[in-house]
Protein backbone atom coordinates (compact mmCIF):
# COMPACT_ATOMS: atom_id res chain seq x y z
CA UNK A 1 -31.21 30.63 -126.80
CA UNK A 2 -28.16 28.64 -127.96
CA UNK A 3 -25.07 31.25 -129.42
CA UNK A 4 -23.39 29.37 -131.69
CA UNK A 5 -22.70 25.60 -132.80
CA UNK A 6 -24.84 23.11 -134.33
CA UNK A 7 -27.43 23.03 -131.61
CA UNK A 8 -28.39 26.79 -133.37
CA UNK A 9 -30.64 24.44 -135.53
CA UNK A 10 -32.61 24.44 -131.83
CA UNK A 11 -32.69 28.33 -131.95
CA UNK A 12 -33.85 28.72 -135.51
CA UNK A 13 -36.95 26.46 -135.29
CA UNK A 14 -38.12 27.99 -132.04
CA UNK A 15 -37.79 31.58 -134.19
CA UNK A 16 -39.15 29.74 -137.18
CA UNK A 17 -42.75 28.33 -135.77
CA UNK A 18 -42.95 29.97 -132.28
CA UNK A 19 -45.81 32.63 -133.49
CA UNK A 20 -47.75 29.64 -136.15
CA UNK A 21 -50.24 27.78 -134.65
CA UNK A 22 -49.93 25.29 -137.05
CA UNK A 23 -47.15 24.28 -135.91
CA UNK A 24 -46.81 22.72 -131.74
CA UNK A 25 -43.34 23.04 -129.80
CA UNK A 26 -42.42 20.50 -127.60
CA UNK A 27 -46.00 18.45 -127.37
CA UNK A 28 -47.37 15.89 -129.29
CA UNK A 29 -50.54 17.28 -130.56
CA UNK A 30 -50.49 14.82 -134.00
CA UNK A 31 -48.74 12.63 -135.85
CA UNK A 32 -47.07 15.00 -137.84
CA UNK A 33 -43.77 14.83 -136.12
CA UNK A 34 -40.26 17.02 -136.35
CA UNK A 35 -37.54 15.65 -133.90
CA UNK A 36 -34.27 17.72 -134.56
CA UNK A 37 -32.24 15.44 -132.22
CA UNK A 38 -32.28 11.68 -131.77
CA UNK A 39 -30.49 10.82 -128.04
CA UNK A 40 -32.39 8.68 -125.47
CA UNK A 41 -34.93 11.59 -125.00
CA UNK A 42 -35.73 11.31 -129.22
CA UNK A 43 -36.02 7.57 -129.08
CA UNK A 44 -38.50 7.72 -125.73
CA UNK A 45 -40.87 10.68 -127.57
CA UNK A 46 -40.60 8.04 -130.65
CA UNK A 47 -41.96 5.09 -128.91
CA UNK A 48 -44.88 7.03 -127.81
CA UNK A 49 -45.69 8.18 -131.15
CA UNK A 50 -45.65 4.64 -132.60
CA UNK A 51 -47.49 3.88 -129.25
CA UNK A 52 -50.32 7.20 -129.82
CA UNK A 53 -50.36 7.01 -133.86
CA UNK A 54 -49.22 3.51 -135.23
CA UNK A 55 -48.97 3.88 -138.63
CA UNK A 56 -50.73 7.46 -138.93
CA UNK A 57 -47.37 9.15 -138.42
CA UNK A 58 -44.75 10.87 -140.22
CA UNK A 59 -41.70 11.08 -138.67
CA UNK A 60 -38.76 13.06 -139.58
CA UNK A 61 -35.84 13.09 -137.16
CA UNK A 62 -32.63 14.69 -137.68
CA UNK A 63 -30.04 15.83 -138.51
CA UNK A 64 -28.78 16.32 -134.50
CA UNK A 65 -27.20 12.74 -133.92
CA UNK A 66 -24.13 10.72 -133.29
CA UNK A 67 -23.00 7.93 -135.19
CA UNK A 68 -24.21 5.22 -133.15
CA UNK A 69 -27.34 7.21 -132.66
CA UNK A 70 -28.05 7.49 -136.38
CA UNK A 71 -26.63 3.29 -136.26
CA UNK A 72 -29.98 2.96 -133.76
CA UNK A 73 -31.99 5.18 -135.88
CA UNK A 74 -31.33 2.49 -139.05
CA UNK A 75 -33.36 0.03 -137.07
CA UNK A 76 -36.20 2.35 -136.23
CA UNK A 77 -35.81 3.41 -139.83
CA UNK A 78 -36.33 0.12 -140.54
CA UNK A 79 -38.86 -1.16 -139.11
CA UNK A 80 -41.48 1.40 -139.38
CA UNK A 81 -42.23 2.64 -142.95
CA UNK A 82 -43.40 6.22 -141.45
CA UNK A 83 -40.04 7.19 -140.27
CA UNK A 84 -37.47 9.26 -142.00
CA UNK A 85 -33.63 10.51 -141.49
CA UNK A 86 -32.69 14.38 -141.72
CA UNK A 87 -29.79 15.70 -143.04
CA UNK A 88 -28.99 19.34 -143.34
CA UNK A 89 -27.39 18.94 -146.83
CA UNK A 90 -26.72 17.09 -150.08
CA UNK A 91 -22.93 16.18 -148.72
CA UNK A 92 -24.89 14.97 -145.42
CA UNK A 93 -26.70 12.03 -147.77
CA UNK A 94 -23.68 11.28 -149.06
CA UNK A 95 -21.73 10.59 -146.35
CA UNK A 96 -24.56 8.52 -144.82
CA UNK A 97 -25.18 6.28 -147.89
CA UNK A 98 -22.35 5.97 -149.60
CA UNK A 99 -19.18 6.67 -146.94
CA UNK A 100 -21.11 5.51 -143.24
CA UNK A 101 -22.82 2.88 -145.44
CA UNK A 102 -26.09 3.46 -143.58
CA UNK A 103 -28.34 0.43 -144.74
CA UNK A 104 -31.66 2.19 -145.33
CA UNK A 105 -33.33 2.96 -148.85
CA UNK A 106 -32.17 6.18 -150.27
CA UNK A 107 -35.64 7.68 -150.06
CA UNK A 108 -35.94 7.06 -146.69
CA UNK A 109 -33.07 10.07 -146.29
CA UNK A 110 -34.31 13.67 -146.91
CA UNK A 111 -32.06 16.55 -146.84
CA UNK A 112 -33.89 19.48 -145.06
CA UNK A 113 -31.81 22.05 -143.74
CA UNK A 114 -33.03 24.77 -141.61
CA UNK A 115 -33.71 28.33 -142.14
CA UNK A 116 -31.48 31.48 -140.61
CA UNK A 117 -33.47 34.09 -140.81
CA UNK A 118 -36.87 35.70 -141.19
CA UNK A 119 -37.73 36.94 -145.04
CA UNK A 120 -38.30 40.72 -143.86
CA UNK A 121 -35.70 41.04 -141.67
CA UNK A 122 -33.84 39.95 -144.36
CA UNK A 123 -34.94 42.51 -147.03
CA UNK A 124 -34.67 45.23 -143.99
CA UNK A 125 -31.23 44.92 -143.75
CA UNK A 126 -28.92 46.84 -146.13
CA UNK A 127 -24.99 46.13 -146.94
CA UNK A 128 -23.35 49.63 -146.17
CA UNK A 129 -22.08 51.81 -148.63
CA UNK A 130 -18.35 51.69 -150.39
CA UNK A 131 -17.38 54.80 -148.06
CA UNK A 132 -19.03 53.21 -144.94
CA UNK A 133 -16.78 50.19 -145.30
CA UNK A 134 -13.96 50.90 -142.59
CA UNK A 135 -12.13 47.17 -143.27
CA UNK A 136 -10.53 44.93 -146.87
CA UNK A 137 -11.59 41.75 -145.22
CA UNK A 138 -13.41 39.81 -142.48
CA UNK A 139 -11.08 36.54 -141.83
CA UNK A 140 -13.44 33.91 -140.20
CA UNK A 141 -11.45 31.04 -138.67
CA UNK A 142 -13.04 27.78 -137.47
CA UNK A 143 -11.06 24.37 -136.99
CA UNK A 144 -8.27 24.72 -139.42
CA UNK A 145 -4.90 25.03 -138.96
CA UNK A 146 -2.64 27.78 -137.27
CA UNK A 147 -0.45 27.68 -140.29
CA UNK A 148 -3.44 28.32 -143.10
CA UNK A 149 -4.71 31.06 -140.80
CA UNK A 150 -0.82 32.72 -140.91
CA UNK A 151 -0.71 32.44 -145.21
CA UNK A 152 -4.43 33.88 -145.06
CA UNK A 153 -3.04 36.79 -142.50
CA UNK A 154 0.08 37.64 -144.57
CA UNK A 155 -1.34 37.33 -147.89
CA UNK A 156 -4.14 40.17 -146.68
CA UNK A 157 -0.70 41.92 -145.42
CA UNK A 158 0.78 41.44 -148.89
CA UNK A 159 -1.70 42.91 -150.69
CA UNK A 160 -2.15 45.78 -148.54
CA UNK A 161 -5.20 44.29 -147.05
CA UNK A 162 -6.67 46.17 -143.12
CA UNK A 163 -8.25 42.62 -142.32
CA UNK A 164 -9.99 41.78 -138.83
CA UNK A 165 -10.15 37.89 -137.96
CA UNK A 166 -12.33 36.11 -135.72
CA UNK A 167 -11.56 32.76 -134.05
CA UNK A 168 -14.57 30.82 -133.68
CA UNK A 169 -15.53 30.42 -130.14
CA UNK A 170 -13.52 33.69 -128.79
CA UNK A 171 -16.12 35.85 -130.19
CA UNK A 172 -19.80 37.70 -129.71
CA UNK A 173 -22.06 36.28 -132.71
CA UNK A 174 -23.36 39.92 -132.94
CA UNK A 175 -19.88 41.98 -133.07
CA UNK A 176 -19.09 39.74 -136.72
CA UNK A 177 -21.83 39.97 -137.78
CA UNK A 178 -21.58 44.01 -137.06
CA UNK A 179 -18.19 43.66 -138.64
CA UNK A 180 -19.16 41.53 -141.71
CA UNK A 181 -21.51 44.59 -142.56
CA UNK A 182 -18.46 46.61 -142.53
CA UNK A 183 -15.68 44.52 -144.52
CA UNK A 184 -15.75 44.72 -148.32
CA UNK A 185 -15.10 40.99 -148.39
CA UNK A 186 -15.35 38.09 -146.09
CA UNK A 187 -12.63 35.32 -146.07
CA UNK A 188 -13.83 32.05 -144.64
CA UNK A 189 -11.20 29.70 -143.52
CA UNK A 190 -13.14 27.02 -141.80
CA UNK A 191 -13.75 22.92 -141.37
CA UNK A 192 -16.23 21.25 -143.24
CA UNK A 193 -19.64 21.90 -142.70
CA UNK A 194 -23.19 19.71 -142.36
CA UNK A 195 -25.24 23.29 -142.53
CA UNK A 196 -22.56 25.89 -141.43
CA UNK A 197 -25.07 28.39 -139.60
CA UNK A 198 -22.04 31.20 -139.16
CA UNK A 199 -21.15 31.08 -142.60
CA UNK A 200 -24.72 31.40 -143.83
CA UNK A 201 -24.89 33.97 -141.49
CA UNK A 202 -22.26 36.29 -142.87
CA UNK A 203 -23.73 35.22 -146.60
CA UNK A 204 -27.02 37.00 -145.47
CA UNK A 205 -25.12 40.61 -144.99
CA UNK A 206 -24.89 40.13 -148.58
CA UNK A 207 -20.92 41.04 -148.19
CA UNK A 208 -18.81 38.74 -150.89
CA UNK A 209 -17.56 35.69 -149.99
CA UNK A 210 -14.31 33.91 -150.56
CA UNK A 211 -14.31 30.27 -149.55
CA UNK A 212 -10.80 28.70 -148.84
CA UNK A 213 -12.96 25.37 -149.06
CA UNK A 214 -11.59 22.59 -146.81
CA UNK A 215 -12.72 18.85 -148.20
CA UNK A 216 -12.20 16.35 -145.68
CA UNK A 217 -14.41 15.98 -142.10
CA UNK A 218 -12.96 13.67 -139.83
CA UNK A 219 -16.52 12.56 -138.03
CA UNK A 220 -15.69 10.01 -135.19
CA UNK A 221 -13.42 6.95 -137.14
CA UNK A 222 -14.51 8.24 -140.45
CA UNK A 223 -12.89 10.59 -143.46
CA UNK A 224 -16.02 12.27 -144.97
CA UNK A 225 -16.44 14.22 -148.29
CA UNK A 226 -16.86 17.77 -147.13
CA UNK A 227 -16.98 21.05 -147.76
CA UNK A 228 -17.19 24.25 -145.67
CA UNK A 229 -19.92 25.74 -147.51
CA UNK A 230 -22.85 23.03 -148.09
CA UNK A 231 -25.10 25.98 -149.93
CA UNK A 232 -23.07 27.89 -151.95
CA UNK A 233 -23.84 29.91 -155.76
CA UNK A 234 -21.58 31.64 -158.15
CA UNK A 235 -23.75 34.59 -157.00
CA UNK A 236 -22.20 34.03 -153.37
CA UNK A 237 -18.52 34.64 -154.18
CA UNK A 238 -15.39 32.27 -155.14
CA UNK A 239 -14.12 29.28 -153.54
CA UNK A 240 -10.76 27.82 -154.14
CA UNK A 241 -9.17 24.87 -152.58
CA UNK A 242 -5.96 25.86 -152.25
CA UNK A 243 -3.16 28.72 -151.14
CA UNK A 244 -1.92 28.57 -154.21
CA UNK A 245 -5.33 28.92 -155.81
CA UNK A 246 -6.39 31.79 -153.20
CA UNK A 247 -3.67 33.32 -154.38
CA UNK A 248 -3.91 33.37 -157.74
CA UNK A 249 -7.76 34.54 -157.44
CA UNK A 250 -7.39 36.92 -155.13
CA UNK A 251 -6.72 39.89 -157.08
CA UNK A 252 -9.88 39.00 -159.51
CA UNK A 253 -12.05 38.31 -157.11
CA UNK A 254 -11.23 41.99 -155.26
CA UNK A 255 -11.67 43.66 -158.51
CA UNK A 256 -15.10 42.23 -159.34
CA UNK A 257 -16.47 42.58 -155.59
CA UNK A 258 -19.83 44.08 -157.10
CA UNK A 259 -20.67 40.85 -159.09
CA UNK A 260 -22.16 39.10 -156.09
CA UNK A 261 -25.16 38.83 -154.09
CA UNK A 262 -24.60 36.17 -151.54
CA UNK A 263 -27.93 37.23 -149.86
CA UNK A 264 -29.83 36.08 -153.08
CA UNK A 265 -29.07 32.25 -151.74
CA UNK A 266 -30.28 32.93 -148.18
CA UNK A 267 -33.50 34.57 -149.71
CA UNK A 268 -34.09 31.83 -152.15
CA UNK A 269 -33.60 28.36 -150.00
CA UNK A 270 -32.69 29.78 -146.20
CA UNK A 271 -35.12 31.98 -144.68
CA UNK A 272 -37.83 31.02 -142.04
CA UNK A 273 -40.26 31.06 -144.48
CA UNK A 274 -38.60 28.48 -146.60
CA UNK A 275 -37.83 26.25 -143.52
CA UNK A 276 -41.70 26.39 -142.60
CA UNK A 277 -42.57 25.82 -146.41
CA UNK A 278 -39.90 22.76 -146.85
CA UNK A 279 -41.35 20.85 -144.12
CA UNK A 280 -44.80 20.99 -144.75
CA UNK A 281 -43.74 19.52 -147.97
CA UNK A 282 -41.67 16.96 -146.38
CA UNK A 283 -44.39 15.73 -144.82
CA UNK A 284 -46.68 15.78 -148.07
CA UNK A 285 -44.50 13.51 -149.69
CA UNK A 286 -44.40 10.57 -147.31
């Protein structure tokens, strides 16, 4: 299974319908069809669904694609009333429709994104007690700059803050997760996100979350309207889009640490379950 990145979307549905038999992997057994990715391989297993099922499928594809992928999939889109873009989020549609300027009806683009985690391994899983807690914060870091991840280091060191950080891709998925159990809050600083699968992740050890949001993705010769947390509640934690806002939060946001359930939002739209649940109804509503 794939550790980290977007191709985790792979990992989840395997988890998600290995042990339903409703559900097929990797065979076309109908013409109820879920491709995650559209590359050559997505456009050949599309032809031989129009070629099997004509216009008896459903088709949902996405949201694993590049720009002139998704350009190609605008044709297909189309052409055949049966097929339908992915996205993992609202801010996904957006950027298609409105920034990319992808010329296909706004129905034809359904945001689906997928889920992280079983229901009862969620509910099995406890946050630790106040005395178990052995660090202030968890600093995740993930394509921003060297300078924001030096303010967020010295304002934890300002405030007396013990604070652990992890670099995205110089780390073992399980040991933050392990550590996120441990911290009484988690800092994210971190790029914009289509899903963000490590920041759900962390949301789901239902430690707080402070989001030192970051607005702008820079996706091949495009600015996009972003954010680093796509799902996101008041229940979930703070965010703030600036230093000067982080800083002036902080202090709050420490003192009122027992006000949120982040977990609540993974339970609600983001477990397995969910997933399994949204795309049958995807697939009702064609």
């Amino acid at each position: 299974l794939i550790t980290s990145g977007p191709q985790k979307r792979m990992n989840n549905a395997v988890k998600a319908f290995k042990n339903d038999q409703s559900f097929s992997l990797n065979n076309i057994k109908g013409s109820n069809s879920y491709l995650l990715q559209f590359d050559d391989f997505g456009e050949r297993t599309i032809n031989k669904l129009i070629e099997s099922y004509g216009n008896k499928n459903k088709i949902l594809v996405g949201p694993l694609y590049s720009l002139s992928g998704v350009k190609k999939l605008e044709k297909y889109v189309n052409k055949y009333p049966y097929i339908k873009i992915v996205v993992a989020s609202p801010v996904g549609k957006e950027n298609l429709l409105n920034e990319i300027k992808l010329n296909v009806p706004e129905e034809k683009i359904v945001i689906f994104p997928s889920g992280i985690v079983g229901q009862e391994e969620l509910l099995q899983k406890t946050a630790f007690s106040e005395e178990e807690k052995e660090i202030d914060c968890l600093i995740y870091f993930k394509k921003r700059s060297k300078d924001e991840l030096s303010l967020a280091t010295k304002l934890c060191e300002n405030n007396g803050l013990n604070f652990k950080v992890f670099k995205y891709g110089s780390f073992n998925n399980r040991k933050l997760i392990t550590t996120a159990y441990k911290a009484k809050f988690i800092l994210l600083v971190t790029g914009t996100e289509s899903q963000g699968f490590a920041n759900q992740e962390l949301m789901a050890t239902n430690t707080p979350i402070l989001v030192w949001d970051h607005t702008v993705n820079v996706y091949e010769n495009f600015k996009l309207t972003g954010t680093s947390v796509p799902y996101f509640s008041k229940e979930s934690g703070i965010i703030v889009n600036s230093y000067s806002e982080l800083e002036k939060r902080l202090e709050s946001f420490i003192n009122n640490l027992d006000l949120y359930k982040p977990k609540k939002l993974i339970l609600k739209d983001l477990t397995y379950e969910k997933y399994k649940q949204n795309l049958m109804e995807q697939f009702l509503n064609f």
